[in-house]
Protein backbone atom coordinates (compact mmCIF):
# COMPACT_ATOMS: atom_id res chain seq x y z
CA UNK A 1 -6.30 -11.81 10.28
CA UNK A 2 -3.90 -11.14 12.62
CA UNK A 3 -3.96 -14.79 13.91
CA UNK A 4 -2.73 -15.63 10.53
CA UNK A 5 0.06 -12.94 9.91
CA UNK A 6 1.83 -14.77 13.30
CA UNK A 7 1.06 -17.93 12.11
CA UNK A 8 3.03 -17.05 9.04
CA UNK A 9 5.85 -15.41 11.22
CA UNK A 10 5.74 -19.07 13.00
CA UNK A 11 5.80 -20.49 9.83
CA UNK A 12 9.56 -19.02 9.90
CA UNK A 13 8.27 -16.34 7.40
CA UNK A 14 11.34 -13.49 7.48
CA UNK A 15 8.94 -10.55 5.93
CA UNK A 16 5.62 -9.93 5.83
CA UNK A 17 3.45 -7.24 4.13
CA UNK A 18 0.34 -5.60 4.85
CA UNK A 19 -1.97 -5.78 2.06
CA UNK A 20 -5.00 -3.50 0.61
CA UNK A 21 -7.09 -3.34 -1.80
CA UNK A 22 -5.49 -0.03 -3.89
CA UNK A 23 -7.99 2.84 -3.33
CA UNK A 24 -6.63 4.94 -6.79
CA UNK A 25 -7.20 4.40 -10.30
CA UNK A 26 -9.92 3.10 -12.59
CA UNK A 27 -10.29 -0.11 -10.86
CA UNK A 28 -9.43 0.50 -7.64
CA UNK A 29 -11.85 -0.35 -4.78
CA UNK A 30 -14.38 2.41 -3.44
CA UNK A 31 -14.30 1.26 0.06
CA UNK A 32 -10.93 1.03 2.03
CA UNK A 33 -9.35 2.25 5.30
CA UNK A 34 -8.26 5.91 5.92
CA UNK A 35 -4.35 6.46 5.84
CA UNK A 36 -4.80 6.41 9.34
CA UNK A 37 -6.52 2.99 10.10
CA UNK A 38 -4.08 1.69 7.46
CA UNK A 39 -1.16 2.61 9.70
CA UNK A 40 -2.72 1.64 12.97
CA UNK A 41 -3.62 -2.16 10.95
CA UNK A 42 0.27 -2.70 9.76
CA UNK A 43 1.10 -1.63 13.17
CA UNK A 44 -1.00 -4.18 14.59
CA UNK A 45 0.29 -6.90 12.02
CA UNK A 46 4.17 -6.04 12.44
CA UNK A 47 3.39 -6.75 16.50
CA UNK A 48 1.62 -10.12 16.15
CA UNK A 49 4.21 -11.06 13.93
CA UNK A 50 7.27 -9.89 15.72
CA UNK A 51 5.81 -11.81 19.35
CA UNK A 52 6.42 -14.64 17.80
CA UNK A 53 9.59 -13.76 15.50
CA UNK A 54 11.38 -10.40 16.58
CA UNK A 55 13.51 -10.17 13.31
CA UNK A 56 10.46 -10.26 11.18
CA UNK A 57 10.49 -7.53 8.26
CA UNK A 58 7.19 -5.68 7.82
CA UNK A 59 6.80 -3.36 5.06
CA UNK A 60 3.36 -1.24 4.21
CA UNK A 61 1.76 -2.19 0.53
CA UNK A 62 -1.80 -1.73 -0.84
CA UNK A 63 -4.96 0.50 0.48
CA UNK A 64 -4.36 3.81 0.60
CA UNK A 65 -0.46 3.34 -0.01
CA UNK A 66 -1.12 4.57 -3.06
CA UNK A 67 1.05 7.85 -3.81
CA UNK A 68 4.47 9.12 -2.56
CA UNK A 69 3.06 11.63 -0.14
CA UNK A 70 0.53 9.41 1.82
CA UNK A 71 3.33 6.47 1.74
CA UNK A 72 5.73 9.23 3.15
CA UNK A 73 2.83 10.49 5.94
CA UNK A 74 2.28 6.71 6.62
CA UNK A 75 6.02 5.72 7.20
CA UNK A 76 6.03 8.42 9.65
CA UNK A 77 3.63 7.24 11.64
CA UNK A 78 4.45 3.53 11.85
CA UNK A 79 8.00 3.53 13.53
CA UNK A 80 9.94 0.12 13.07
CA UNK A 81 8.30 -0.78 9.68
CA UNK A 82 11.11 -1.09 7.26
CA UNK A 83 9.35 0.04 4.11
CA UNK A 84 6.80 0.46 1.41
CA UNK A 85 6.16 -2.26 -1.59
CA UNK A 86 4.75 -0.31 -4.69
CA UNK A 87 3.23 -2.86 -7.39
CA UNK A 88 0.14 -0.83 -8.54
CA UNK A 89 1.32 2.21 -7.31
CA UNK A 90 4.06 2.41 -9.45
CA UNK A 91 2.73 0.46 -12.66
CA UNK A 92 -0.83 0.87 -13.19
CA UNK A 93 -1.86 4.00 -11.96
CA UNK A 94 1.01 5.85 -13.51
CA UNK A 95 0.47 4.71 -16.81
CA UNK A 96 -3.21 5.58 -16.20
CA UNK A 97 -2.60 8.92 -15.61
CA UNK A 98 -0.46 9.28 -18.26
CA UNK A 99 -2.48 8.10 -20.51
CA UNK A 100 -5.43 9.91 -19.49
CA UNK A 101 -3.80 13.09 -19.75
CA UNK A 102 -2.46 12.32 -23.34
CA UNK A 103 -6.15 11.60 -24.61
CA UNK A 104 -7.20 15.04 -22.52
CA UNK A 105 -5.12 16.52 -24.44
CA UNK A 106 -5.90 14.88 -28.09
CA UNK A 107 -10.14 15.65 -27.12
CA UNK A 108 -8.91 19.18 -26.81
CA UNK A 109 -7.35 19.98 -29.98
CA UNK A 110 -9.33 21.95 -32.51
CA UNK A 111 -10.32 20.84 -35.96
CA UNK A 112 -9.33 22.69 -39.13
C-alpha cells in the first residue's frame, strides 16, 4: 500500500489522502483500525509519499475519521498533515442521525 501511495507521489500527484472504510452509521464497516493505528497509517503514507515528493499534501479521510472530536484527537497526533476530508462524515451519517432521531421521536408519541 504504501509502495503505491509513493508511486502516486512519483506520479507527480500534489495531494494524497488516506482512505478508510467509515466505521459509523448504518452501513459502515464493523472492522477498522483504532484512532490510533489510523494516525500511525497516514503517518506512514504522508512519509513514503513525501521521500519521493516533499511538497506533497496529505490530509486524513475515512476509518475512524468519522466525528469532529476523533478528527480533532487525530490531527493532534499526526503533525505535518494538512487536514481532514469529510464526505460521509458530513453527509450520510448526519442525515442518519437526524433522521433517526425524528422517527424516535414520531414511535414515541401517544395515541388519542
Amino acid at each position: 500500500m504504501v509502495f503505491w501511495r509513493s508511486r502516486l507521489a512519483r506520479g507527480g500527484a500534489k495531494t494524497r489522502n488516506s482512505e478508510g472504510l467509515t466505521t459509523a452509521g448504518s452501513i459502515g464497516t464493523a472492522v477498522t483500525l483504532t484512532l490510533e493505528q489510523a494516525a500511525e497509517k497516514v503517518l506512514t503514507i504522508a512519509e513514503a509519499g513525501r521521500e519521493v515528493r516533499p511538497d506533497i499534501l496529505v490530509i486524513a479521510h475515512g476509518g475512524p475519521f468519522d466525528k469532529p472530536e476523533n478528527v480533532g484527537k487525530a490531527l493532534k497526533m499526526m503533525p505535518g498533515i494538512q487536514g481532514f476530508f469529510g464526505a460521509t462524515s458530513i453527509e450520510r451519517l448526519p442525515t442518519e442521525r437526524a433522521i433517526r432521531g425524528l422517527v424516535e421521536a414520531f414511535k414515541g408519541l401517544g395515541l388519542g
